[in-house]
C-alpha atoms as a PDB file:
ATOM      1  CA  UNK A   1       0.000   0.000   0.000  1.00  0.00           C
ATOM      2  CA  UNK A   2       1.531   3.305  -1.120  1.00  0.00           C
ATOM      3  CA  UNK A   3       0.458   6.410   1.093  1.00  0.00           C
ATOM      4  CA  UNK A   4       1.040  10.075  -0.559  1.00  0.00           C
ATOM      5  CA  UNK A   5       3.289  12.318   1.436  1.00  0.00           C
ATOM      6  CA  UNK A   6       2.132  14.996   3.568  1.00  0.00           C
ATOM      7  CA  UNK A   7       4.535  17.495   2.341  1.00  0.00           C
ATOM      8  CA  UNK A   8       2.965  19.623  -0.644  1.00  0.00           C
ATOM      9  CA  UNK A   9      -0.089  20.028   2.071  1.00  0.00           C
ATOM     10  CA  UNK A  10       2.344  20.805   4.921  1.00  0.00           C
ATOM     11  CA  UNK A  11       1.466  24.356   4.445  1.00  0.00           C
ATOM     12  CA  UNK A  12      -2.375  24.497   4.838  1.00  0.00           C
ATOM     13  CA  UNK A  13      -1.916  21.879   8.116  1.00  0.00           C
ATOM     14  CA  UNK A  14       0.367  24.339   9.295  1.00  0.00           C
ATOM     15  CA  UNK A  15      -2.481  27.418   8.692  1.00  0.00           C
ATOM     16  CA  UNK A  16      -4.671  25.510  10.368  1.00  0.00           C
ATOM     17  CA  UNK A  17      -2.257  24.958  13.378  1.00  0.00           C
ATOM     18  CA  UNK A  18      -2.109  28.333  13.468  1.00  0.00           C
ATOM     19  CA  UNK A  19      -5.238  29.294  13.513  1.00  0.00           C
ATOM     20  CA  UNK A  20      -5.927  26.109  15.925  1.00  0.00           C
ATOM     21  CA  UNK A  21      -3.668  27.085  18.705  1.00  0.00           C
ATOM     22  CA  UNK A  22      -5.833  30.807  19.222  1.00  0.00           C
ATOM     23  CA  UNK A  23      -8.582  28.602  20.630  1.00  0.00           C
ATOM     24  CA  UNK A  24      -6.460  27.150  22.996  1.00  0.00           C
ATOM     25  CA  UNK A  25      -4.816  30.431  24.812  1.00  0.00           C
ATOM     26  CA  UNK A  26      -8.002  31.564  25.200  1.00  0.00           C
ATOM     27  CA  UNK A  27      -8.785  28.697  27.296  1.00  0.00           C
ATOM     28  CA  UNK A  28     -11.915  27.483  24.791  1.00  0.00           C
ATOM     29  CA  UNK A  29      -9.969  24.188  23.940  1.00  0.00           C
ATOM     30  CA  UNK A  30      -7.718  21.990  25.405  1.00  0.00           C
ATOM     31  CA  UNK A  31      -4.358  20.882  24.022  1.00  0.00           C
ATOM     32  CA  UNK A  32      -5.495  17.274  23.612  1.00  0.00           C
ATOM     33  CA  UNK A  33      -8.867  18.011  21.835  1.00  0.00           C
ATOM     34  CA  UNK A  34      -6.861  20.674  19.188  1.00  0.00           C
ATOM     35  CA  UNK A  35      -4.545  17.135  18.738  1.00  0.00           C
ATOM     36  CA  UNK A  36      -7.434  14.887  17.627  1.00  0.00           C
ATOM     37  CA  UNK A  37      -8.209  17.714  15.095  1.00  0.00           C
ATOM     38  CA  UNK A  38      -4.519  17.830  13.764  1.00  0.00           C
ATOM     39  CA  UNK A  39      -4.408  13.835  13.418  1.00  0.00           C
ATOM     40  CA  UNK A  40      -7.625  13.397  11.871  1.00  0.00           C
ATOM     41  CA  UNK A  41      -6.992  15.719   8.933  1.00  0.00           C
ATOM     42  CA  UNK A  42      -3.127  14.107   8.746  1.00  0.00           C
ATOM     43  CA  UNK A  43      -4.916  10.680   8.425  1.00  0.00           C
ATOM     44  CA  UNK A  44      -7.249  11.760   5.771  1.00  0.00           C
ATOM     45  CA  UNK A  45      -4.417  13.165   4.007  1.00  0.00           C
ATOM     46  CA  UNK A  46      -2.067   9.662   4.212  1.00  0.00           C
ATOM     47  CA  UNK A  47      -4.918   7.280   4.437  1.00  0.00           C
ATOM     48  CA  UNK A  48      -7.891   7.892   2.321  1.00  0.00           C
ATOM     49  CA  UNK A  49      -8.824   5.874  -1.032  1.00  0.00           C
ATOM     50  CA  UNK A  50      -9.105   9.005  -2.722  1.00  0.00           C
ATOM     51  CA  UNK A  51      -7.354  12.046  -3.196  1.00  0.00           C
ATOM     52  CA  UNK A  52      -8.297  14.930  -1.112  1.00  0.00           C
ATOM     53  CA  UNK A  53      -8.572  19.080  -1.399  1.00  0.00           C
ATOM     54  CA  UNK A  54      -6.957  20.255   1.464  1.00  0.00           C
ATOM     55  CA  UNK A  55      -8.741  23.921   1.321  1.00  0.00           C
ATOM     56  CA  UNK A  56     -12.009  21.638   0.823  1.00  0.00           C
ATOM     57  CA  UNK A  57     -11.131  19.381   3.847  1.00  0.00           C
ATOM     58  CA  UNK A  58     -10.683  21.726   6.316  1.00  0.00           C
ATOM     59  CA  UNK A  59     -13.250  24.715   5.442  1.00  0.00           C
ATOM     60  CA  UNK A  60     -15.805  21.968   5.574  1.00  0.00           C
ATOM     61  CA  UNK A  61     -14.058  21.280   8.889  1.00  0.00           C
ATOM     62  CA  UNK A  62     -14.863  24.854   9.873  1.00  0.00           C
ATOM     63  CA  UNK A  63     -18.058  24.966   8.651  1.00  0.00           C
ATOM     64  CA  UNK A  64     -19.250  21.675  10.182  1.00  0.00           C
ATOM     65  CA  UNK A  65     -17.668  22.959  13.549  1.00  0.00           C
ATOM     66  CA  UNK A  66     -20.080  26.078  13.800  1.00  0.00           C
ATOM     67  CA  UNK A  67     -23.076  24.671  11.709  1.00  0.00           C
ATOM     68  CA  UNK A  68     -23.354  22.588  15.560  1.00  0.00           C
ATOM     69  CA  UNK A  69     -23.163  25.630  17.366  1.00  0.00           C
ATOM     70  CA  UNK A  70     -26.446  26.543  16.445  1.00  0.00           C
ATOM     71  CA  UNK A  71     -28.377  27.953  13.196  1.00  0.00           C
ATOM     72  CA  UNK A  72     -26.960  30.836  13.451  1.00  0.00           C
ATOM     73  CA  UNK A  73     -23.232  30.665  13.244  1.00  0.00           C
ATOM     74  CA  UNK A  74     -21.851  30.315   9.449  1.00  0.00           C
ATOM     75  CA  UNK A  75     -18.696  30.438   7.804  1.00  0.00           C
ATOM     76  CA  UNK A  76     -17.827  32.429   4.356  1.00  0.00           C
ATOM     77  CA  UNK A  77     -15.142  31.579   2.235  1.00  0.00           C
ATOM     78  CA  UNK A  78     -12.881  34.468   1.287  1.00  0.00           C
ATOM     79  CA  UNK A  79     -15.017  33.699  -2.120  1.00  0.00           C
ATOM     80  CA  UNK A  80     -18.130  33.928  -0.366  1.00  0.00           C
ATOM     81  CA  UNK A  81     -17.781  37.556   1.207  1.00  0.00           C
END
């Protein structure tokens, strides 16, 4: 089984890392839950059958997030403003 390297998507995990560790300082998440986040998206990268869009992947991260939050919380795409 040959898995695809991480690399050429090393920069959006890294953005989202970023943007991740906010949450954290500001007490809302824990270190361990921001983790599971990380390693789920580097699985789906590695492991899936299929290729995957890494902008794709992780807005509809984002937008799943807050779409549980309640009806009223959305997010917009830099395309979408």
């Amino acid at each position: 089984m040959k898995f695809k390297s991480i690399f050429p998507s090393r920069f959006l995990i890294l953005f989202v890392i970023q943007f991740l560790f906010v949450l954290p300082l500001m007490g809302q998440v824990n270190n361990l839950q921001f983790e599971k986040m990380v390693r789920a998206i580097q699985l789906v990268k590695v492991a899936y059958v299929e290729s995957v869009d890494d902008e794709k992947l992780v807005e509809d991260a984002i937008r799943g997030m807050l779409k549980e939050l309640d009806p009223h919380s959305v997010y917009l795409s830099a395309e979408e403003l």
